[in-house]
N, C-alpha and C. Protein backbone atom coordinates (compact mmCIF):
# COMPACT_ATOMS: atom_id res chain seq x y z
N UNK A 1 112.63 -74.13 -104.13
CA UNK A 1 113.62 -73.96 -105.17
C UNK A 1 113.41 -75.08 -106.20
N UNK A 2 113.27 -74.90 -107.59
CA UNK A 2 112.81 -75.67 -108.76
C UNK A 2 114.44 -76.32 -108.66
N UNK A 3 114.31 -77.55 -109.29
CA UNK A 3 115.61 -78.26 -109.96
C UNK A 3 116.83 -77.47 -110.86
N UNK A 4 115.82 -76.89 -111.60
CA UNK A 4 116.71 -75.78 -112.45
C UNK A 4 117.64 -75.21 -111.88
N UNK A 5 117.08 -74.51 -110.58
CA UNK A 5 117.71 -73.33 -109.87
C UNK A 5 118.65 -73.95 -109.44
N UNK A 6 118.25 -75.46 -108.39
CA UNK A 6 119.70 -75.90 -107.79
C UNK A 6 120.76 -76.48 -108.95
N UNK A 7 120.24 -76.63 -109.78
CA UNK A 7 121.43 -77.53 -110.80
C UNK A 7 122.31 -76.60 -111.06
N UNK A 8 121.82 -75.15 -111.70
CA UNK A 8 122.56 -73.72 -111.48
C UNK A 8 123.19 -73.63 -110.06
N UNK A 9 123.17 -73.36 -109.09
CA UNK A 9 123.83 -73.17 -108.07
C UNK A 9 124.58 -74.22 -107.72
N UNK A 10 125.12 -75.77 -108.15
CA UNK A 10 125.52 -76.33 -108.00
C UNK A 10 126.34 -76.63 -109.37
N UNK A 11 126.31 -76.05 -109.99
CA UNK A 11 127.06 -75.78 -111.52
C UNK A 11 128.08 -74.80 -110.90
N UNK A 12 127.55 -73.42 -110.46
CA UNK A 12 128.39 -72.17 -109.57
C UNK A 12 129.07 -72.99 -109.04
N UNK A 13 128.56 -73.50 -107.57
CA UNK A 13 129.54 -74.10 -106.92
C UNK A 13 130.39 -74.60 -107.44
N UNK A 14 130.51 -75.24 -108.12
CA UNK A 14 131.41 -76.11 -108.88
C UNK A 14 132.38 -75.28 -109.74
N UNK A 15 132.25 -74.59 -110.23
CA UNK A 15 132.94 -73.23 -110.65
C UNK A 15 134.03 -72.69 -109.92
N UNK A 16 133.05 -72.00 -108.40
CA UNK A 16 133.85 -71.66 -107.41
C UNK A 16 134.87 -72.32 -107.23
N UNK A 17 134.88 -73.51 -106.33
CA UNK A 17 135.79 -74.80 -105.95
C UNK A 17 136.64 -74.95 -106.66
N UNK A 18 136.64 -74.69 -108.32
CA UNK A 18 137.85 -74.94 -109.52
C UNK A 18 138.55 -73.92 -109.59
N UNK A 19 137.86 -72.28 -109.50
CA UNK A 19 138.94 -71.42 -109.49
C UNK A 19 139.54 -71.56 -107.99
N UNK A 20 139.04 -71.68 -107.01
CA UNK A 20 139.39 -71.69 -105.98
C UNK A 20 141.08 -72.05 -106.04
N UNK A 21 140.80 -73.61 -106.49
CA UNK A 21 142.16 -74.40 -106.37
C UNK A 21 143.21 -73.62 -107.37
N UNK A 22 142.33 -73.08 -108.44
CA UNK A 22 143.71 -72.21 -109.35
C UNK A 22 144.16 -71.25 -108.55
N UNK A 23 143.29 -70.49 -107.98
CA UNK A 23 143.63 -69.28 -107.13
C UNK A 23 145.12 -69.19 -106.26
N UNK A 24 144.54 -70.34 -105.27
CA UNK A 24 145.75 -70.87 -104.74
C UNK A 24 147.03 -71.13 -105.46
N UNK A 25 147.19 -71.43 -106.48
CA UNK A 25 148.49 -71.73 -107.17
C UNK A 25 149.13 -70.58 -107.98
N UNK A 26 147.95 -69.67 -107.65
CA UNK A 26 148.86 -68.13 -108.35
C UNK A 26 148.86 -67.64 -107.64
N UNK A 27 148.12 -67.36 -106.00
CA UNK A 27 148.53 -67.09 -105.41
C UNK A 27 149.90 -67.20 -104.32
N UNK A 28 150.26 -68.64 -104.26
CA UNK A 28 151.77 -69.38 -103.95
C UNK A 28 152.45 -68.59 -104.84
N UNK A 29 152.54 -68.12 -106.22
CA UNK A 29 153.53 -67.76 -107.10
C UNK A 29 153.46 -66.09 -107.12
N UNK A 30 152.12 -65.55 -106.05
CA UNK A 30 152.47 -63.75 -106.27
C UNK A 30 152.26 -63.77 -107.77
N UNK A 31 150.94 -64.46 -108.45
CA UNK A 31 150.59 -64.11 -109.71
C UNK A 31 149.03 -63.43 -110.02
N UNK A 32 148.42 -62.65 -110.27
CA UNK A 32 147.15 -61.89 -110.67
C UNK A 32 146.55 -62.01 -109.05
N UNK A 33 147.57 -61.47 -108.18
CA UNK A 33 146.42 -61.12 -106.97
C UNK A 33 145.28 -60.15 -106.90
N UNK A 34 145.45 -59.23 -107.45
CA UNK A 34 144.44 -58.02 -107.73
C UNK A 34 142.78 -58.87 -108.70
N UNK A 35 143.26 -59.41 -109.50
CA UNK A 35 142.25 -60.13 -110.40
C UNK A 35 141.76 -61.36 -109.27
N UNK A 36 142.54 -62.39 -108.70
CA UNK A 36 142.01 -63.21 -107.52
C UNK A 36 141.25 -62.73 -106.64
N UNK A 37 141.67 -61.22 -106.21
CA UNK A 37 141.01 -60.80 -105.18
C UNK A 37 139.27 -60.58 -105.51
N UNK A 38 139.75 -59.61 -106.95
CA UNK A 38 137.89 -59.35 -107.11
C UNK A 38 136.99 -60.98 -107.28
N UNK A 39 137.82 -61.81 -108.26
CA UNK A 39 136.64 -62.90 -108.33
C UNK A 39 136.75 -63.58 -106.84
N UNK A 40 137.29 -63.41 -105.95
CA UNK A 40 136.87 -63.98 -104.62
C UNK A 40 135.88 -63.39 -103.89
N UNK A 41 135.99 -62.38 -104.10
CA UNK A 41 135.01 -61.49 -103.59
C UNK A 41 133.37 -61.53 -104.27
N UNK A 42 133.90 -61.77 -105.14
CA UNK A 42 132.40 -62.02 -105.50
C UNK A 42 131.87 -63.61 -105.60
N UNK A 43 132.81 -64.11 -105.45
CA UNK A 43 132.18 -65.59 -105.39
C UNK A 43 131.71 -65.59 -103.58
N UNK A 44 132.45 -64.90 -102.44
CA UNK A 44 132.21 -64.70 -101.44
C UNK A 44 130.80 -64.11 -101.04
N UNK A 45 130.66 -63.24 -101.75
CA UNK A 45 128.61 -62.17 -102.32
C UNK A 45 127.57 -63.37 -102.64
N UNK A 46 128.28 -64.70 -103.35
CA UNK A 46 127.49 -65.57 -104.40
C UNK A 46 127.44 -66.38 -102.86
N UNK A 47 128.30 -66.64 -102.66
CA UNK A 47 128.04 -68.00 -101.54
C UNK A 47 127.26 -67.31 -100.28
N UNK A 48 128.00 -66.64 -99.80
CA UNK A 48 126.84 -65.70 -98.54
C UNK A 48 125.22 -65.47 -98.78
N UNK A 49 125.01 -65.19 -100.79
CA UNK A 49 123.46 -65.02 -100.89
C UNK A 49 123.24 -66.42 -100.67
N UNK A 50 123.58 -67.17 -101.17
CA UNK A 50 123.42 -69.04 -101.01
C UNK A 50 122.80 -69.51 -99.84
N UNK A 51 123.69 -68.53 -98.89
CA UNK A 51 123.60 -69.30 -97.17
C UNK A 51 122.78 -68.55 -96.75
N UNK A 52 122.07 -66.86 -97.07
CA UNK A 52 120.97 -66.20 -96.69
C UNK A 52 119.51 -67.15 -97.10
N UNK A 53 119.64 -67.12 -98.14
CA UNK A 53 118.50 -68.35 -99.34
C UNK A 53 118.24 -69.67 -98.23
N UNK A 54 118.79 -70.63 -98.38
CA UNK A 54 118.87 -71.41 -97.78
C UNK A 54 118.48 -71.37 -96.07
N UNK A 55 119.30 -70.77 -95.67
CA UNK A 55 118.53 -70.62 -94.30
C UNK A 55 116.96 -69.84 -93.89
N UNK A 56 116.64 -69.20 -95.07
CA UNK A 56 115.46 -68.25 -94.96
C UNK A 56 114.72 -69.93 -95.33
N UNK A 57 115.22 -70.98 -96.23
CA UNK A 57 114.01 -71.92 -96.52
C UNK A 57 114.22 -72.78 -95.32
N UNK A 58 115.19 -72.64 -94.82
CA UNK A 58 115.04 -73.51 -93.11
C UNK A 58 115.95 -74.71 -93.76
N UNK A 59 117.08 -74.92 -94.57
CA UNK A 59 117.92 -75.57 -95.38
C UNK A 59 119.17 -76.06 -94.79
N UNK A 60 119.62 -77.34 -95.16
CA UNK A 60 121.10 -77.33 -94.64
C UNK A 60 121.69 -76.18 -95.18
N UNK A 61 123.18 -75.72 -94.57
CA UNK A 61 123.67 -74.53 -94.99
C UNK A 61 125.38 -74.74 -94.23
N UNK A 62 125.69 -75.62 -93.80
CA UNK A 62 126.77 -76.31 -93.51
C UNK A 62 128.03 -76.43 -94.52
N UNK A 63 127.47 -77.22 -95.52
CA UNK A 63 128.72 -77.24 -96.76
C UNK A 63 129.05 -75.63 -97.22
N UNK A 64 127.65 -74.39 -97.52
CA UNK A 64 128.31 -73.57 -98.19
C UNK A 64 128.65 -73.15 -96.83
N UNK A 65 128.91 -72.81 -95.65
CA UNK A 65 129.39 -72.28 -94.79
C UNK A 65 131.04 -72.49 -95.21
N UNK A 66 130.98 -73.80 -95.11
CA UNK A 66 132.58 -74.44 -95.10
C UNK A 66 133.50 -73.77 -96.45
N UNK A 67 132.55 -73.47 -97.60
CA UNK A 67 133.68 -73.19 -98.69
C UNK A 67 133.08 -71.32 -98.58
N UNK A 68 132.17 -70.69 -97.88
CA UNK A 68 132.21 -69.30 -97.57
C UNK A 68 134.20 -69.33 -97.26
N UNK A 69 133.83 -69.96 -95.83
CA UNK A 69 135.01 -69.85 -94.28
C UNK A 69 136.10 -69.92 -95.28
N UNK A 70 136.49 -70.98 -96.07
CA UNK A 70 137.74 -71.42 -97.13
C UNK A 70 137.79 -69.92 -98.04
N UNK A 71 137.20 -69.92 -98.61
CA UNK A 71 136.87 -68.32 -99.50
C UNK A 71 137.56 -67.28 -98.55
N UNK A 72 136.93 -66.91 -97.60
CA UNK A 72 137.73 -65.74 -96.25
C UNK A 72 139.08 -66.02 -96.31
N UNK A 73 139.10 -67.04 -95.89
CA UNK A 73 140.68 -67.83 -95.51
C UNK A 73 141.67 -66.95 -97.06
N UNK A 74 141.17 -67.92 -98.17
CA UNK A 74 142.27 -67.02 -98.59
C UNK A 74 142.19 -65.74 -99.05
N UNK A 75 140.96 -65.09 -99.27
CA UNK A 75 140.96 -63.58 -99.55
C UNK A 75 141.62 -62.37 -98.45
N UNK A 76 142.06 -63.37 -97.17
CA UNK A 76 142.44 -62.47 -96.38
C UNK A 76 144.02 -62.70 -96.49
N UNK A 77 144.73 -64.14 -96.83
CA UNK A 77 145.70 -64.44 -97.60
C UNK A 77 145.99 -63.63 -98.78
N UNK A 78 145.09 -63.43 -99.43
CA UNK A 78 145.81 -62.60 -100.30
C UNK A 78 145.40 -61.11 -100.04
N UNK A 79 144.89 -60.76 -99.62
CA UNK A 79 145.14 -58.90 -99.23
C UNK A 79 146.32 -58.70 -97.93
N UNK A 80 146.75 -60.27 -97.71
CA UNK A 80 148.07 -59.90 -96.65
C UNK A 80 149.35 -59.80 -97.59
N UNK A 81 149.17 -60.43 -98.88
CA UNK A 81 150.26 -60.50 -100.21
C UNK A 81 150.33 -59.35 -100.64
N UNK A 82 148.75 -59.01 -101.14
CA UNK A 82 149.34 -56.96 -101.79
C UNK A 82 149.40 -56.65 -100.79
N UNK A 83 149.42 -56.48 -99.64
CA UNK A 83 150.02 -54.96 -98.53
C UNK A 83 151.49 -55.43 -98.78
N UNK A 84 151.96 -56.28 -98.62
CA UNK A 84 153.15 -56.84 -98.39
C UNK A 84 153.84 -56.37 -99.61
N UNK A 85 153.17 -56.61 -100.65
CA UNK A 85 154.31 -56.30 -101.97
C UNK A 85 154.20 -54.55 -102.13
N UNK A 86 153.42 -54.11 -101.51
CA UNK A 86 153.22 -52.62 -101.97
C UNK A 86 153.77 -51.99 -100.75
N UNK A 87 154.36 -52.47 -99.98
CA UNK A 87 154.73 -52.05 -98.42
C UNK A 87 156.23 -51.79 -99.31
């Protein structure tokens, strides 16, 4: 992997991690869960290719594991919010 590539994927990351923390605070308030849900989901696609990549180069893969697992955590938090509000 060239420099380029990781500075990009560590730019993402860094991305991720910031909406992340917004996520959470609209999600506490039952605000744009439907919109949280898709960009989790795809930041979840982004980090999983991360940890396929990486382990195919024989790579640590530990940290993105940890913010994958965090990612799950609340995407399953919030699809327990819309059943709940649409129940």
């Amino acid at each position: 992997m060239g420099n380029a590539d990781h500075r990009n994927e560590q730019k993402i990351l860094g991305r991720i991690i910031q909406e992340y923390a917004e996520m959470w605070a609209d999600v506490i308030l039952d605000k744009n869960l439907v919109k949280s849900l898709l960009e989790i989901t795809r930041d979840i696609n982004y980090v999983d290719g991360l940890i396929a990549r990486r382990h195919a180069q024989k790579l640590n893969t530990d940290s993105y594991v940890k913010i994958a697992n965090q990612l799950a955590r609340l995407e399953k938090i919030i699809w327990e919010k819309i059943k709940s509000s649409t129940a």
